[in-house]
ModelCIF file with pLDDT and N, C-alpha, C, O atoms, coordinates in Angstrom:
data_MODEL
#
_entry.id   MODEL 
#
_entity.id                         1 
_entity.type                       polymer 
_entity.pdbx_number_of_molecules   1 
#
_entity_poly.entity_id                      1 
_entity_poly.type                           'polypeptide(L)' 
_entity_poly.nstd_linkage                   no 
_entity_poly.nstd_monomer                   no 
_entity_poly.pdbx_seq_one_letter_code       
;(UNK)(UNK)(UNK)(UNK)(UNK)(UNK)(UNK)(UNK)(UNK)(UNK)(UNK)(UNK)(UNK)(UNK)(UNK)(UNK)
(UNK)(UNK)(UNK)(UNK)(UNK)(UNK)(UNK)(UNK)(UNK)(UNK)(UNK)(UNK)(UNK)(UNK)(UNK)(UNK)
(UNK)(UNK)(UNK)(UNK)(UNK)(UNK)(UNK)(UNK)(UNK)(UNK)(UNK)(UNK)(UNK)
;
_entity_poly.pdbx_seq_one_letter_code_can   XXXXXXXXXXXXXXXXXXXXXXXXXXXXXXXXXXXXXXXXXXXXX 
_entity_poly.pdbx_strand_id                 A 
#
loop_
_entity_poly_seq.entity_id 
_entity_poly_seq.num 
_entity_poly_seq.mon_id 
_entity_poly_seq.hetero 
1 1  UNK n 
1 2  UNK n 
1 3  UNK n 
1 4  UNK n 
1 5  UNK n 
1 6  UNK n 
1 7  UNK n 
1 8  UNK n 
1 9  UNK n 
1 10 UNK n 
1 11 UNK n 
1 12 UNK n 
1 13 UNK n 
1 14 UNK n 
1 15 UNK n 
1 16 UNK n 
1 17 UNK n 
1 18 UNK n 
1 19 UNK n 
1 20 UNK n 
1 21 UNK n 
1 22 UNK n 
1 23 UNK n 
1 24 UNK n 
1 25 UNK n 
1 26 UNK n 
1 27 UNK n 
1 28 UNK n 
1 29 UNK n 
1 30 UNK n 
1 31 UNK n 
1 32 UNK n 
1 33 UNK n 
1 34 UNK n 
1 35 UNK n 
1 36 UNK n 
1 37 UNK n 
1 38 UNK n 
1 39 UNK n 
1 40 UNK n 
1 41 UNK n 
1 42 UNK n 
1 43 UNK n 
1 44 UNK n 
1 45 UNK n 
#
_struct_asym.id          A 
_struct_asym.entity_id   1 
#
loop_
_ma_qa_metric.id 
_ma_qa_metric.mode 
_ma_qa_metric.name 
_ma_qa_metric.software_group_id 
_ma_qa_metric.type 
1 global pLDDT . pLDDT 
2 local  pLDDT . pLDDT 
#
_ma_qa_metric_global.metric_id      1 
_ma_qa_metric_global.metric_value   93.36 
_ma_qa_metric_global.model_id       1 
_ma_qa_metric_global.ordinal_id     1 
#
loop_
_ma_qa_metric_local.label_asym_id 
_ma_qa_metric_local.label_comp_id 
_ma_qa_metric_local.label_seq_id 
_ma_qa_metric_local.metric_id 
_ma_qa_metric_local.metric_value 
_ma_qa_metric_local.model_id 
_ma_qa_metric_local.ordinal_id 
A UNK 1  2 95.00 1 1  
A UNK 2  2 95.00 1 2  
A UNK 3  2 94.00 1 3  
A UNK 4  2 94.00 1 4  
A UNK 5  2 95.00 1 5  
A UNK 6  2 94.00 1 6  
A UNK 7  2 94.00 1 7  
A UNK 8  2 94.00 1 8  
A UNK 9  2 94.00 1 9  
A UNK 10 2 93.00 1 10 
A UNK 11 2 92.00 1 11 
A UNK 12 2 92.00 1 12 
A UNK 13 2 93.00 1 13 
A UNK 14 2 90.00 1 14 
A UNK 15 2 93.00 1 15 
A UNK 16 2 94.00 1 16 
A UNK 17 2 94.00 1 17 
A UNK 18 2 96.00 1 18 
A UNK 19 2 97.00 1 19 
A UNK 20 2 96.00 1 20 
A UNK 21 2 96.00 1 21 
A UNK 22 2 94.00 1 22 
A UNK 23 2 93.00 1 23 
A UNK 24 2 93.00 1 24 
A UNK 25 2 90.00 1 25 
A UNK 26 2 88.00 1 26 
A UNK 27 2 86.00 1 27 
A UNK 28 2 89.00 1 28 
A UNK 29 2 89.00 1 29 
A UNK 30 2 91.00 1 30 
A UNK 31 2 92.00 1 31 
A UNK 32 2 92.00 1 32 
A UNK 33 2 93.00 1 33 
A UNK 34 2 93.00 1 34 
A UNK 35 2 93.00 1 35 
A UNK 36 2 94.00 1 36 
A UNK 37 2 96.00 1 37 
A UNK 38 2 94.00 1 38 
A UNK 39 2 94.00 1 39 
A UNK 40 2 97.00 1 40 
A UNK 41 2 96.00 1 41 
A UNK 42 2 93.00 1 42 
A UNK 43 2 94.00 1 43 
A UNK 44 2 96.00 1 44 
A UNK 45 2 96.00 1 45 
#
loop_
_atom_site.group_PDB 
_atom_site.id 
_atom_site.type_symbol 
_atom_site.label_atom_id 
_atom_site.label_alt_id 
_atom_site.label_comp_id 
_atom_site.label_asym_id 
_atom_site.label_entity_id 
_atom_site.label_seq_id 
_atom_site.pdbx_PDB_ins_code 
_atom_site.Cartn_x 
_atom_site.Cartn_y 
_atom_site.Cartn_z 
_atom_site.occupancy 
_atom_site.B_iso_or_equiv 
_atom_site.pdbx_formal_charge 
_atom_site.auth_seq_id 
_atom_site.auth_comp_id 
_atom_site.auth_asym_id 
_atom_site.auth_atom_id 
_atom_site.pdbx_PDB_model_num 
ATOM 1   N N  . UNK A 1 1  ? -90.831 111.202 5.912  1.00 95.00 ? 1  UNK A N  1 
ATOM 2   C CA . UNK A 1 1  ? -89.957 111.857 4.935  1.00 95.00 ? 1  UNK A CA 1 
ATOM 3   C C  . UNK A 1 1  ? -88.820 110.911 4.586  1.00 95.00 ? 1  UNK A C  1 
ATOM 4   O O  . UNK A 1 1  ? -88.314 110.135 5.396  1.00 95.00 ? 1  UNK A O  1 
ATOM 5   N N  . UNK A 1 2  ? -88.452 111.041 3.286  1.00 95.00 ? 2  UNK A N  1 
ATOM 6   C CA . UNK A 1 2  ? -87.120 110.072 3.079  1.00 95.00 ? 2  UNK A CA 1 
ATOM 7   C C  . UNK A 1 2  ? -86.383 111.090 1.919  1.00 95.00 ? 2  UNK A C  1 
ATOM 8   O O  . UNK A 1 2  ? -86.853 112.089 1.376  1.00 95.00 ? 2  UNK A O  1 
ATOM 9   N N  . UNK A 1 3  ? -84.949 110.400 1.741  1.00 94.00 ? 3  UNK A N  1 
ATOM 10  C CA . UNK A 1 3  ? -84.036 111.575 0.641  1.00 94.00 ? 3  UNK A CA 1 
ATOM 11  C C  . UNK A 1 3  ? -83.927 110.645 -0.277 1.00 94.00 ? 3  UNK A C  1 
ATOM 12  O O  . UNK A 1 3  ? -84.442 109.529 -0.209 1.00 94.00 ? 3  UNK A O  1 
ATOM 13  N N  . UNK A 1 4  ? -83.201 111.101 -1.243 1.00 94.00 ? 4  UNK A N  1 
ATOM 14  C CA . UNK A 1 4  ? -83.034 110.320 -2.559 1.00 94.00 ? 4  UNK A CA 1 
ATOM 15  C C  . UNK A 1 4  ? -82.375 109.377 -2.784 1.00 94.00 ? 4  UNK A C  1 
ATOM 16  O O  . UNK A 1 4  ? -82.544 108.479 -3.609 1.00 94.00 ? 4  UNK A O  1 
ATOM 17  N N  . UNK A 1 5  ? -81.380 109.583 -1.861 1.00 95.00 ? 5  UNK A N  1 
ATOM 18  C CA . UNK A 1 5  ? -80.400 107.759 -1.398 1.00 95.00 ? 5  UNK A CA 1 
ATOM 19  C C  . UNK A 1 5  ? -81.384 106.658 -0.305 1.00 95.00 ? 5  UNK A C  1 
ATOM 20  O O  . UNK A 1 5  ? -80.937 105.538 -0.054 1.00 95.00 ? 5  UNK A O  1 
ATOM 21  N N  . UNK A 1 6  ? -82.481 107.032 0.175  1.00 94.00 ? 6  UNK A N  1 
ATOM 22  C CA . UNK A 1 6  ? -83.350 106.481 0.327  1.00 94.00 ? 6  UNK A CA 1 
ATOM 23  C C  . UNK A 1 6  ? -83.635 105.462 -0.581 1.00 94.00 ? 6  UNK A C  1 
ATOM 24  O O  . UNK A 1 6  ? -83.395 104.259 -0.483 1.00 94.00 ? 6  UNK A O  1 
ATOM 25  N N  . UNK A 1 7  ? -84.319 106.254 -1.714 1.00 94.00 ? 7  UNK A N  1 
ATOM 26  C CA . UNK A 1 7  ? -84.860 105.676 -2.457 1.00 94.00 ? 7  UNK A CA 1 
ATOM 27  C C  . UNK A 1 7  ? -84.112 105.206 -3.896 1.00 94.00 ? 7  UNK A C  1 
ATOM 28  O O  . UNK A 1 7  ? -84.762 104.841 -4.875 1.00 94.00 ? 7  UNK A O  1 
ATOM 29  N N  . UNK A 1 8  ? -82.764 105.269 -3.864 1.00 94.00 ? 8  UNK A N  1 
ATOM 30  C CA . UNK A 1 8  ? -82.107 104.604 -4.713 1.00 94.00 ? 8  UNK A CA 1 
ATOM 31  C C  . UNK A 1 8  ? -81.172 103.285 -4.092 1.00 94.00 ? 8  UNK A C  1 
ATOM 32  O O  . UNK A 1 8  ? -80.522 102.489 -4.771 1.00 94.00 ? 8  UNK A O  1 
ATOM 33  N N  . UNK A 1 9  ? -81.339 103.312 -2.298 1.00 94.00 ? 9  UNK A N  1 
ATOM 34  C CA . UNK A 1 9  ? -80.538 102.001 -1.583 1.00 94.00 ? 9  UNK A CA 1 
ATOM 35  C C  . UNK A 1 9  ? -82.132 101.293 -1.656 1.00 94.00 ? 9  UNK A C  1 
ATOM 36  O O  . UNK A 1 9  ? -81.935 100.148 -2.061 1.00 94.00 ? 9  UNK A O  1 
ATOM 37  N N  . UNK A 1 10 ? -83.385 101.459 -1.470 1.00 93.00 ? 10 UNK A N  1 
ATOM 38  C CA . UNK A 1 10 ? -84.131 100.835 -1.075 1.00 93.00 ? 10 UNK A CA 1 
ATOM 39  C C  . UNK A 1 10 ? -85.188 100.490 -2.322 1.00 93.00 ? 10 UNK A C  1 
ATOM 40  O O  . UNK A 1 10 ? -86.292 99.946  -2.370 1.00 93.00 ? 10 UNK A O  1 
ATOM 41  N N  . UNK A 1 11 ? -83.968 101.295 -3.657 1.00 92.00 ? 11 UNK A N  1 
ATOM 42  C CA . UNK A 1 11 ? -85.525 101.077 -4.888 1.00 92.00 ? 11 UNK A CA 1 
ATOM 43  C C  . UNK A 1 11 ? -86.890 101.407 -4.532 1.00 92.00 ? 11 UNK A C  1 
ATOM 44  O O  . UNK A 1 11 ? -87.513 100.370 -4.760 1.00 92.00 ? 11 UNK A O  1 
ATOM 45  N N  . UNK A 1 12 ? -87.470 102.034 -4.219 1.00 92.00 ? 12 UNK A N  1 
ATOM 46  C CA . UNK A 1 12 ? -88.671 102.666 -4.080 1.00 92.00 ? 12 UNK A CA 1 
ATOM 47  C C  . UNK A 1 12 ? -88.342 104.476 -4.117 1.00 92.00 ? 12 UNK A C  1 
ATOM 48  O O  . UNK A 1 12 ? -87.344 105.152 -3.861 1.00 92.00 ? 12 UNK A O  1 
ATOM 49  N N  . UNK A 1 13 ? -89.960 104.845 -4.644 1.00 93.00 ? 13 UNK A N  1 
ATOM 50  C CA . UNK A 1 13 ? -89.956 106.289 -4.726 1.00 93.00 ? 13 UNK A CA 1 
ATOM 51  C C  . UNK A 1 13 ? -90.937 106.414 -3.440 1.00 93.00 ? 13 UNK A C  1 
ATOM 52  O O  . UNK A 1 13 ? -91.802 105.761 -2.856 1.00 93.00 ? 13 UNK A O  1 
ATOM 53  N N  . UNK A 1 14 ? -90.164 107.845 -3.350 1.00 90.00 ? 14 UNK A N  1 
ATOM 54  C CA . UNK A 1 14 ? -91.087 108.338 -1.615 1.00 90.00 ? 14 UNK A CA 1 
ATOM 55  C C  . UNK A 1 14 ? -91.859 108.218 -1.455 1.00 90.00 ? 14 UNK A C  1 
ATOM 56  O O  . UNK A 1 14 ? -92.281 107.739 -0.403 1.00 90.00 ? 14 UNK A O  1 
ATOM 57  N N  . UNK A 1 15 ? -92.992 108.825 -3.051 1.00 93.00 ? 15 UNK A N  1 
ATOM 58  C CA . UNK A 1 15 ? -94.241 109.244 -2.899 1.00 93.00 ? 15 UNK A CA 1 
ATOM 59  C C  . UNK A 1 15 ? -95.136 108.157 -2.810 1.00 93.00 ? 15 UNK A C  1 
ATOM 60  O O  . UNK A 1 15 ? -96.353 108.283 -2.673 1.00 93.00 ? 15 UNK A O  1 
ATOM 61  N N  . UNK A 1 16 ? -94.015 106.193 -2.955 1.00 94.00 ? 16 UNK A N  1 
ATOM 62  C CA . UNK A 1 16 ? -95.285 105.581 -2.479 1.00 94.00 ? 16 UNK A CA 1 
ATOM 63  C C  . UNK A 1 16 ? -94.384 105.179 -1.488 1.00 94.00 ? 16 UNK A C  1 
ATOM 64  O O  . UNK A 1 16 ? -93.467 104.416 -1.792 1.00 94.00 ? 16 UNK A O  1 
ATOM 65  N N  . UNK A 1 17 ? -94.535 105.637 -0.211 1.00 94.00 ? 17 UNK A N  1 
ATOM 66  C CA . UNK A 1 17 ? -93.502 105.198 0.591  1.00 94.00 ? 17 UNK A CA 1 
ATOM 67  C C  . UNK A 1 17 ? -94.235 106.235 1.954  1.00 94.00 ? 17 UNK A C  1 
ATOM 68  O O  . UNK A 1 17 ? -94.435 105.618 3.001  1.00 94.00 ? 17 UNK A O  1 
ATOM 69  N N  . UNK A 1 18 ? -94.717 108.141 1.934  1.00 96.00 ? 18 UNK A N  1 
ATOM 70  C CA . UNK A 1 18 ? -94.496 108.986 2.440  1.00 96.00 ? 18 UNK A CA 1 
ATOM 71  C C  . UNK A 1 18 ? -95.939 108.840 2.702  1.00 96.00 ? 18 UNK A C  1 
ATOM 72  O O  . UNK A 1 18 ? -96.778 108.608 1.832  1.00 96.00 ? 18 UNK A O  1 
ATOM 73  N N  . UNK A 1 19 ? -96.214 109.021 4.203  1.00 97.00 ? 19 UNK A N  1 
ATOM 74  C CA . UNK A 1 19 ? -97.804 108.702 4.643  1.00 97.00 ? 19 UNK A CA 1 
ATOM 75  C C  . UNK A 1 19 ? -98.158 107.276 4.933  1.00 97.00 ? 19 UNK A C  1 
ATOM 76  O O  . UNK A 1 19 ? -99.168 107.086 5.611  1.00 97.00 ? 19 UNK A O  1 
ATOM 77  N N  . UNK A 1 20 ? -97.567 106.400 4.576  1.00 96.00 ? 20 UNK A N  1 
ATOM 78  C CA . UNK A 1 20 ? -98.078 105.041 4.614  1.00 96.00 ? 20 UNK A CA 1 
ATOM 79  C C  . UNK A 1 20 ? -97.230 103.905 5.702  1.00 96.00 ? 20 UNK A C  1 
ATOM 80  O O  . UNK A 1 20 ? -96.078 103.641 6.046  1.00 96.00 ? 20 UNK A O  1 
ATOM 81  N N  . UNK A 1 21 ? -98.489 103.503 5.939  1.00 96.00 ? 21 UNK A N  1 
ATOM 82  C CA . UNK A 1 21 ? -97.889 102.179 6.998  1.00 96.00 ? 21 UNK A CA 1 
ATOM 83  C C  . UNK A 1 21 ? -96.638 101.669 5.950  1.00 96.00 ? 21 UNK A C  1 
ATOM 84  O O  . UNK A 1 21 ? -96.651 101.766 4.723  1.00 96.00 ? 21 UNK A O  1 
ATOM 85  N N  . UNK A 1 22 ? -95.248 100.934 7.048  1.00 94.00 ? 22 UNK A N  1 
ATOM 86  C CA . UNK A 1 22 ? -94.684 100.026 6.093  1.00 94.00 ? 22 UNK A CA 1 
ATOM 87  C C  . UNK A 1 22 ? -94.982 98.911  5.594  1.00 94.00 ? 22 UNK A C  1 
ATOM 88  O O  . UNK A 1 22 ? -94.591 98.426  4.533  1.00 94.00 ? 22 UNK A O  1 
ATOM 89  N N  . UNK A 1 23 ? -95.964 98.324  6.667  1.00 93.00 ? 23 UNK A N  1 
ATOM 90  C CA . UNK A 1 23 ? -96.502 96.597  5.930  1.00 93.00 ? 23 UNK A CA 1 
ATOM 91  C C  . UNK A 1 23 ? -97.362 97.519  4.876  1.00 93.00 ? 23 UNK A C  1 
ATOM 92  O O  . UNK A 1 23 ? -98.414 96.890  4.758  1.00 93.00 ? 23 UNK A O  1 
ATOM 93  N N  . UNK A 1 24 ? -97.402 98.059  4.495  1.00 93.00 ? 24 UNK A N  1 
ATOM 94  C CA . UNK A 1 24 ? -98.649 98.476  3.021  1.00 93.00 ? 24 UNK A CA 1 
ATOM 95  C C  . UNK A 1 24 ? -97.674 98.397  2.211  1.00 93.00 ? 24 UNK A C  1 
ATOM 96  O O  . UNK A 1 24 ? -97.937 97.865  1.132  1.00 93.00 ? 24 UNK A O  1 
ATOM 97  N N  . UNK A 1 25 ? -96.302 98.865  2.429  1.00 90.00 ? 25 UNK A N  1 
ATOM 98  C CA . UNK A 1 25 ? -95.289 99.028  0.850  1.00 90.00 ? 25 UNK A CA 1 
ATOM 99  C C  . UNK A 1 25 ? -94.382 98.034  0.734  1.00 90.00 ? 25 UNK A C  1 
ATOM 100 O O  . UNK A 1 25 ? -93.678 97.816  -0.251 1.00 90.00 ? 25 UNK A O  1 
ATOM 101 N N  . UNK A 1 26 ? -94.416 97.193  2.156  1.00 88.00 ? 26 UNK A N  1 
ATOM 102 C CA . UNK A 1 26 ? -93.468 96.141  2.460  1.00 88.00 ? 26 UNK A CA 1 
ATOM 103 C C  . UNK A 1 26 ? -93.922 95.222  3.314  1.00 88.00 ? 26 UNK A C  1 
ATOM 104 O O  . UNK A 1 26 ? -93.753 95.266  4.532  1.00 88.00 ? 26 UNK A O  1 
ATOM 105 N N  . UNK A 1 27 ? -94.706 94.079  2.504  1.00 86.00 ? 27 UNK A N  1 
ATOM 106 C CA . UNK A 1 27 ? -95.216 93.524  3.636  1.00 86.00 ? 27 UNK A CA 1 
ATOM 107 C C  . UNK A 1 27 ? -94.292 92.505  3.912  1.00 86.00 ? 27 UNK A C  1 
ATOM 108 O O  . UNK A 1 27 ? -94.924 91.554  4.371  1.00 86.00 ? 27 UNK A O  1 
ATOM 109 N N  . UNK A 1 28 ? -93.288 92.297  3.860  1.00 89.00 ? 28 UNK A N  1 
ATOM 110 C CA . UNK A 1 28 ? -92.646 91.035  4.026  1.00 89.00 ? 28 UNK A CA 1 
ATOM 111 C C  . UNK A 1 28 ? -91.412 91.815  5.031  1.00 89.00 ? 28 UNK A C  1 
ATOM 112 O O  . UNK A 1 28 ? -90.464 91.131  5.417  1.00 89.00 ? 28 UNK A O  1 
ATOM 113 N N  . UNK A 1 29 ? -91.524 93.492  5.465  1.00 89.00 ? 29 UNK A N  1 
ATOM 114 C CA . UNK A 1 29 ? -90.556 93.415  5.978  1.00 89.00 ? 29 UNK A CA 1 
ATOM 115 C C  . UNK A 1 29 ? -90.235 92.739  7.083  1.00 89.00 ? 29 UNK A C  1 
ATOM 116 O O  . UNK A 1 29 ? -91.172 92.125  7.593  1.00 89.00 ? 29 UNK A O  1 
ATOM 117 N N  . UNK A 1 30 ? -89.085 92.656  7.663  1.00 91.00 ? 30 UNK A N  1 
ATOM 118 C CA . UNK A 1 30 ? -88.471 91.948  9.040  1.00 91.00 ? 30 UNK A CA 1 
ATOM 119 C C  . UNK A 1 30 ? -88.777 92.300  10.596 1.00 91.00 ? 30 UNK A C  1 
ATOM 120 O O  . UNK A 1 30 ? -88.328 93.203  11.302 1.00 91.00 ? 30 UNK A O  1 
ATOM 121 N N  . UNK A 1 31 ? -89.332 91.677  10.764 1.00 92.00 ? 31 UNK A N  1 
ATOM 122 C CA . UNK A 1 31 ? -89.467 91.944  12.398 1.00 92.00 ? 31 UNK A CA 1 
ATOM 123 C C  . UNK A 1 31 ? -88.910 92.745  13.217 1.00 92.00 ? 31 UNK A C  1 
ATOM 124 O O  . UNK A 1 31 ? -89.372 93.381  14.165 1.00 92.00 ? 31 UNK A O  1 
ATOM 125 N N  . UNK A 1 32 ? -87.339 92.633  12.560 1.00 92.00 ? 32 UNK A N  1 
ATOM 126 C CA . UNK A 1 32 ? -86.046 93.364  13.257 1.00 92.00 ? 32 UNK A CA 1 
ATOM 127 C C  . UNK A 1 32 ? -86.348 94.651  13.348 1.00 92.00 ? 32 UNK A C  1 
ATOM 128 O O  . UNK A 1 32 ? -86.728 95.238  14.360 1.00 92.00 ? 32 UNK A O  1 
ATOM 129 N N  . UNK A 1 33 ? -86.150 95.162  12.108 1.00 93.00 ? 33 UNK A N  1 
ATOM 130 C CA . UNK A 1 33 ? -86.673 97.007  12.187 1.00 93.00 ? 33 UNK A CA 1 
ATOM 131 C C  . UNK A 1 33 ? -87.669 97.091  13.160 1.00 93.00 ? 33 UNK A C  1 
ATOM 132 O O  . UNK A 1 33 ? -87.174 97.499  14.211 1.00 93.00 ? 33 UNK A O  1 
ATOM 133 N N  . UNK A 1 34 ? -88.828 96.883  13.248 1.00 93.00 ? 34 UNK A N  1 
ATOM 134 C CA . UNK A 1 34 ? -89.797 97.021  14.151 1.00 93.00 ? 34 UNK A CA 1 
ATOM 135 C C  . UNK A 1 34 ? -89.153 97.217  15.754 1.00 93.00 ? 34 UNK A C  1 
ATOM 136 O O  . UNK A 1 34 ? -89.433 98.026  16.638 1.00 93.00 ? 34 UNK A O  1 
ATOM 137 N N  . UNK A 1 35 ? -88.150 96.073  15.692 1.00 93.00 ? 35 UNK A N  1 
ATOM 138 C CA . UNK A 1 35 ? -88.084 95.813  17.195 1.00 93.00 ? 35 UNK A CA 1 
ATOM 139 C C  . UNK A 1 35 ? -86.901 97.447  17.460 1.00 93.00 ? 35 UNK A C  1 
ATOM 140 O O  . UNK A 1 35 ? -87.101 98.220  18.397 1.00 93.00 ? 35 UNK A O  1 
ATOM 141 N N  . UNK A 1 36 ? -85.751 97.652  16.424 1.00 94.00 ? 36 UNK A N  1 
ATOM 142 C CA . UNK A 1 36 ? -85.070 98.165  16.652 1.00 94.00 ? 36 UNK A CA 1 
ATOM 143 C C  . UNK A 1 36 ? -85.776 100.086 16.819 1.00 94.00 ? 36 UNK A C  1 
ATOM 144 O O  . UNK A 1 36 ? -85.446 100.943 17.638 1.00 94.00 ? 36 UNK A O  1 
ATOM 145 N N  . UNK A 1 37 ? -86.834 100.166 15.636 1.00 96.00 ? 37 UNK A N  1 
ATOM 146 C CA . UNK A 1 37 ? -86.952 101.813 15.931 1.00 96.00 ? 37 UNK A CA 1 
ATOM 147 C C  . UNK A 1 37 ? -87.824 101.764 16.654 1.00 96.00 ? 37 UNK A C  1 
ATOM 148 O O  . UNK A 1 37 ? -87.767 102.677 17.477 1.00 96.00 ? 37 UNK A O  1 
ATOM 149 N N  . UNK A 1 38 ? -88.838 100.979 16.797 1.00 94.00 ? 38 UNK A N  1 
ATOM 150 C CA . UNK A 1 38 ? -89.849 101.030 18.453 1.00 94.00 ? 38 UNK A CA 1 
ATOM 151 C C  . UNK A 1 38 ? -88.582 101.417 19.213 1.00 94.00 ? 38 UNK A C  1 
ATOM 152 O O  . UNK A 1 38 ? -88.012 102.485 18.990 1.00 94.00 ? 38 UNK A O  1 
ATOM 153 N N  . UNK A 1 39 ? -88.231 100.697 19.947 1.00 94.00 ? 39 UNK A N  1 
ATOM 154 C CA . UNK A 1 39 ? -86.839 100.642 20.863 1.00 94.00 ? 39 UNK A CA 1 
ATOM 155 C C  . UNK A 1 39 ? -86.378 102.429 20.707 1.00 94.00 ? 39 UNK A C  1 
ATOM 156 O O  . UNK A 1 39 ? -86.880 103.367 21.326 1.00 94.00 ? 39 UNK A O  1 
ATOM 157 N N  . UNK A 1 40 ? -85.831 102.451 20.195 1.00 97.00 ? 40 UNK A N  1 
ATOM 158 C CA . UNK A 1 40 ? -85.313 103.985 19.837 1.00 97.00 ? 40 UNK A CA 1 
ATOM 159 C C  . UNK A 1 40 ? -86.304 104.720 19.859 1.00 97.00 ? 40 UNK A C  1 
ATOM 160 O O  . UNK A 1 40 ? -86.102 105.742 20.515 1.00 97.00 ? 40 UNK A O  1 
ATOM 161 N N  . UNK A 1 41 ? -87.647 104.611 19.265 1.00 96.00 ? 41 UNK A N  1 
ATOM 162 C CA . UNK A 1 41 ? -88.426 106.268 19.472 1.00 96.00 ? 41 UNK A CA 1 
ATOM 163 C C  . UNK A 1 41 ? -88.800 106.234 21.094 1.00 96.00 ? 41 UNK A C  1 
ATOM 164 O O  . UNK A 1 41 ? -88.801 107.260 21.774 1.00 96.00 ? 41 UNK A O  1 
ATOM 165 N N  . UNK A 1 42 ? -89.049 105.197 21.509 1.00 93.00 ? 42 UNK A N  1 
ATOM 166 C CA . UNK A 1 42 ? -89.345 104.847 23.054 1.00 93.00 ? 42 UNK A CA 1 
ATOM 167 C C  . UNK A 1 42 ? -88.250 105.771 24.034 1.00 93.00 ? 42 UNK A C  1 
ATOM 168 O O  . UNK A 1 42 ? -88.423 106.833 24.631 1.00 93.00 ? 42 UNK A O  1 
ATOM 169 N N  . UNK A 1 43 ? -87.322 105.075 23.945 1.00 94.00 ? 43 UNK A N  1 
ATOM 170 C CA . UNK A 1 43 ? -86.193 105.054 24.810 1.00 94.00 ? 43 UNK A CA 1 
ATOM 171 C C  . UNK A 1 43 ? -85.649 106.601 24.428 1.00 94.00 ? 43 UNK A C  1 
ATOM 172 O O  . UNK A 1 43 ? -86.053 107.559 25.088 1.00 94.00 ? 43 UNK A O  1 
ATOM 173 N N  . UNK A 1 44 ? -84.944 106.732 23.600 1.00 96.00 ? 44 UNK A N  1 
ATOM 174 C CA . UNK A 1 44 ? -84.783 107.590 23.150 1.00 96.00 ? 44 UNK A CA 1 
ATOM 175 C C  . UNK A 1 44 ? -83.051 107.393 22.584 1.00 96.00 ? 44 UNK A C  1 
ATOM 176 O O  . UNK A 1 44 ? -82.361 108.262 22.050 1.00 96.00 ? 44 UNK A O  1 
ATOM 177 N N  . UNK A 1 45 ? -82.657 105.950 22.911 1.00 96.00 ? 45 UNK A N  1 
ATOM 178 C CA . UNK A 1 45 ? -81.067 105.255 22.613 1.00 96.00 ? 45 UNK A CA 1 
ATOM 179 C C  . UNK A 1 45 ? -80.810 105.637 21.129 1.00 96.00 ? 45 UNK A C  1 
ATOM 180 O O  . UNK A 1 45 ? -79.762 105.301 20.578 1.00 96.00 ? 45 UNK A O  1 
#
């Protein structure tokens, strides 16, 4: 799920965004995110 400042800080609309891997809508994203919300859904920090 995402809100509408979502998708006006990140330029994209939900509906191609909602259901989908992120390397499918972003493949160039950064490693970082990965490391940081793994970390957090894990842990629970």
């Amino acid at each position: 799920d995402a809100n509408k400042a979502y998708e006006k800080l990140l330029g994209v609309s939900k509906e191609t965004v909602i259901g989908k891997k992120a390397y499918e809508t972003v493949p160039s994203l950064d490693r970082d995110w990965l490391d940081i919300f793994g970390r957090v859904a894990l842990t629970g920090e």
